[in-house]
Protein backbone atom coordinates (compact mmCIF):
# COMPACT_ATOMS: atom_id res chain seq x y z
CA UNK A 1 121.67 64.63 9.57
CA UNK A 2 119.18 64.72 12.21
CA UNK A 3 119.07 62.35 15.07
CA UNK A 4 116.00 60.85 13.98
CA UNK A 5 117.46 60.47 10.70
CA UNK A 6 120.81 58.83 12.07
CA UNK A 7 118.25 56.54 14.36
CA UNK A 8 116.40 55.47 11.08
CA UNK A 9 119.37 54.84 9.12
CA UNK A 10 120.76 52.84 12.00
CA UNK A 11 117.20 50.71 11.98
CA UNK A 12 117.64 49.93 7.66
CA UNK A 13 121.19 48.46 8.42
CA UNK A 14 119.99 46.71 10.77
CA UNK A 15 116.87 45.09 9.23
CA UNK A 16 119.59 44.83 6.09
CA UNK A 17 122.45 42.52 8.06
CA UNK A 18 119.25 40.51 9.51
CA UNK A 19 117.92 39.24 6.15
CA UNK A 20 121.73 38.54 5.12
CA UNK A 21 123.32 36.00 6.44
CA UNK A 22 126.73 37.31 8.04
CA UNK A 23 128.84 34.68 5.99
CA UNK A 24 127.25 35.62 2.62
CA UNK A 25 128.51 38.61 2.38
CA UNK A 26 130.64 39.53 5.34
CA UNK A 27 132.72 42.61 3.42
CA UNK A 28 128.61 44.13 4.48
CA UNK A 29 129.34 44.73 7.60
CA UNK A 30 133.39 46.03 7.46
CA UNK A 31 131.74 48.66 5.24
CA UNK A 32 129.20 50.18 8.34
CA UNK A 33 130.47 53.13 10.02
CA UNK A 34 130.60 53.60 13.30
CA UNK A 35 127.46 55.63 13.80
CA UNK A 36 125.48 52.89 12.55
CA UNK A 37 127.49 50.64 15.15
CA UNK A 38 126.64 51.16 19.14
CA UNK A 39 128.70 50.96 21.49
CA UNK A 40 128.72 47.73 23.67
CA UNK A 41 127.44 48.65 27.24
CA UNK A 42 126.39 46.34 29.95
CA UNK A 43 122.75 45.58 30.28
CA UNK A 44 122.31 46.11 26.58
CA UNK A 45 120.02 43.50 24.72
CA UNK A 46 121.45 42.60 21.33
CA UNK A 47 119.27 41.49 18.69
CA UNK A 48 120.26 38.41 16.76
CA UNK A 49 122.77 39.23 13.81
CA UNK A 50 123.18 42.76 14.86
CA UNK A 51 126.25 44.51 14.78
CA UNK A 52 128.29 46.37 17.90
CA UNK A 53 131.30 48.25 18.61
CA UNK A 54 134.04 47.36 21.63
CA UNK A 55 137.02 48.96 21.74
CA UNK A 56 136.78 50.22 17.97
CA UNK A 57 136.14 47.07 16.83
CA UNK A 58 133.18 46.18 15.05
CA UNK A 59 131.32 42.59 16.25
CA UNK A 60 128.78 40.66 14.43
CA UNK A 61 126.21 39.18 17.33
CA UNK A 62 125.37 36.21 15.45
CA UNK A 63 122.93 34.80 18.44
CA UNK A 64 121.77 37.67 20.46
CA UNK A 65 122.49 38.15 23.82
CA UNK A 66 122.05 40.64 26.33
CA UNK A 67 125.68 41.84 27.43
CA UNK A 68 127.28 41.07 30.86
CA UNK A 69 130.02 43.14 32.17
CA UNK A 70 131.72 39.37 32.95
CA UNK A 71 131.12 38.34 29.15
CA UNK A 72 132.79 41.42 26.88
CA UNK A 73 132.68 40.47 23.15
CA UNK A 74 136.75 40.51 23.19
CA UNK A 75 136.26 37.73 25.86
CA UNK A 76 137.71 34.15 24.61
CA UNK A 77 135.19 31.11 24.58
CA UNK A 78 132.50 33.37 23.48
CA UNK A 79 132.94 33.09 19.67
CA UNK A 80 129.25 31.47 19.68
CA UNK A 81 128.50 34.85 20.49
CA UNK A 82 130.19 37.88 19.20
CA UNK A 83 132.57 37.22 16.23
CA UNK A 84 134.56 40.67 15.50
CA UNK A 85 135.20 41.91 12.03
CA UNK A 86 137.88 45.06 11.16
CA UNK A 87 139.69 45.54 7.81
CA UNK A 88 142.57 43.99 5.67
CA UNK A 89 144.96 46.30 7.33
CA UNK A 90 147.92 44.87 9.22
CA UNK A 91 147.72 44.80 12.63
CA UNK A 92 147.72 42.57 15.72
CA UNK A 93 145.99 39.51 15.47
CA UNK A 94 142.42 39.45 17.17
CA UNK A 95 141.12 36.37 18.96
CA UNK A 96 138.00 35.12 16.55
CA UNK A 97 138.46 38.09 13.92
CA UNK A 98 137.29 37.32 10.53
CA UNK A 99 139.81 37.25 8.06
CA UNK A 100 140.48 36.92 3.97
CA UNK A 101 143.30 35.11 2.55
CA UNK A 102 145.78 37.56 1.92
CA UNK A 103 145.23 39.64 5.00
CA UNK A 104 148.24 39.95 7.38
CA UNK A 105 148.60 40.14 10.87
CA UNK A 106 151.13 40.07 13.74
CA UNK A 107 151.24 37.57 16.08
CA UNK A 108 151.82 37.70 20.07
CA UNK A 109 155.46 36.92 19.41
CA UNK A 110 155.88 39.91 17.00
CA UNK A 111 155.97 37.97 14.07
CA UNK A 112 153.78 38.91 10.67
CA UNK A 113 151.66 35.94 9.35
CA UNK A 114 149.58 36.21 6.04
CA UNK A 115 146.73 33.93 5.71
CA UNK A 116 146.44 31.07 3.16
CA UNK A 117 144.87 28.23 2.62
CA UNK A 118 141.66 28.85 3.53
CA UNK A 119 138.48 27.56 2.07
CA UNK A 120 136.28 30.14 0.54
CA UNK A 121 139.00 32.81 0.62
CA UNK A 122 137.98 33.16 4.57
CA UNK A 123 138.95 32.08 7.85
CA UNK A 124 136.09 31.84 9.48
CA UNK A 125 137.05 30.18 12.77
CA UNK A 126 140.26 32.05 13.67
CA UNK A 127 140.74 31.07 17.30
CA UNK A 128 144.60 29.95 17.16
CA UNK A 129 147.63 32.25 16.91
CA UNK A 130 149.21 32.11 13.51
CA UNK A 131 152.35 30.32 14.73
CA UNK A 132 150.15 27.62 15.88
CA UNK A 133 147.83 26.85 12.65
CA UNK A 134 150.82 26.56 10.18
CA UNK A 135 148.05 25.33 7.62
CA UNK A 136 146.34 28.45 7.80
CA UNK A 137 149.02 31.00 8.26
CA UNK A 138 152.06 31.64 6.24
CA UNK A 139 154.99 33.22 8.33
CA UNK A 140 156.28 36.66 6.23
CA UNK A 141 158.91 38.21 9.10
């Protein structure tokens, strides 16, 4: 694929996730690669409901913004901003990260947490650690 071609394909995904509504259809944007993704940089103007990588993780920039170096997207307090998204697999539990009931993750303390109980079959505002929103998160180990 050219560059041109991998610069127009970028442009269609991202005219796509800004007629869609991130929380209609969130599994959207876990299924864009990361070429269609660009990396986060300082200085960079964001679009409103376009999607960047940090740190090989995927956020949804549900306001627009233009990024400051003192305002990363993995920073807490800025889930008005930048809300991350990755995949069902287990791993570490991410400040803000969209998740689906079922999905597992670990907790600071080590411990593995599924989520339940969640309205929708989402957690949409996951800003507490599982061992503090029992309602939310089931402890497995």
């Amino acid at each position: 694929m050219t560059r041109r071609e991998k610069i127009d394909a970028f442009i269609a995904t991202l005219k796509n996730i800004n007629t869609t509504h991130v929380f209609n259809d969130p599994k959207q944007l876990l299924d864009l690669t990361p070429e269609m993704c660009p990396e986060w940089t300082v200085g960079m103007v964001i679009p409103s409901k376009a999607v960047v990588q940090y740190k090989g993780i995927k956020y949804y920039c549900a306001t627009g913004a233009t990024a400051q170096a003192h305002f990363p997207p993995d920073g807490q307090g800025l889930e008005a901003v930048y809300k991350p998204y990755t995949d069902k697999e287990l791993k570490n539990w991410i400040y803000n990260e969209y998740v689906e009931s079922g999905w597992q993750r670990i907790d600071p303390n080590g411990n593995t947490y599924e989520v339940y109980n969640v309205g929708g079959g989402a957690l949409m505002n996951n800003l507490w650690q599982p061992s503090a929103l029992p309602a939310n998160w089931k402890l497995l180990t």
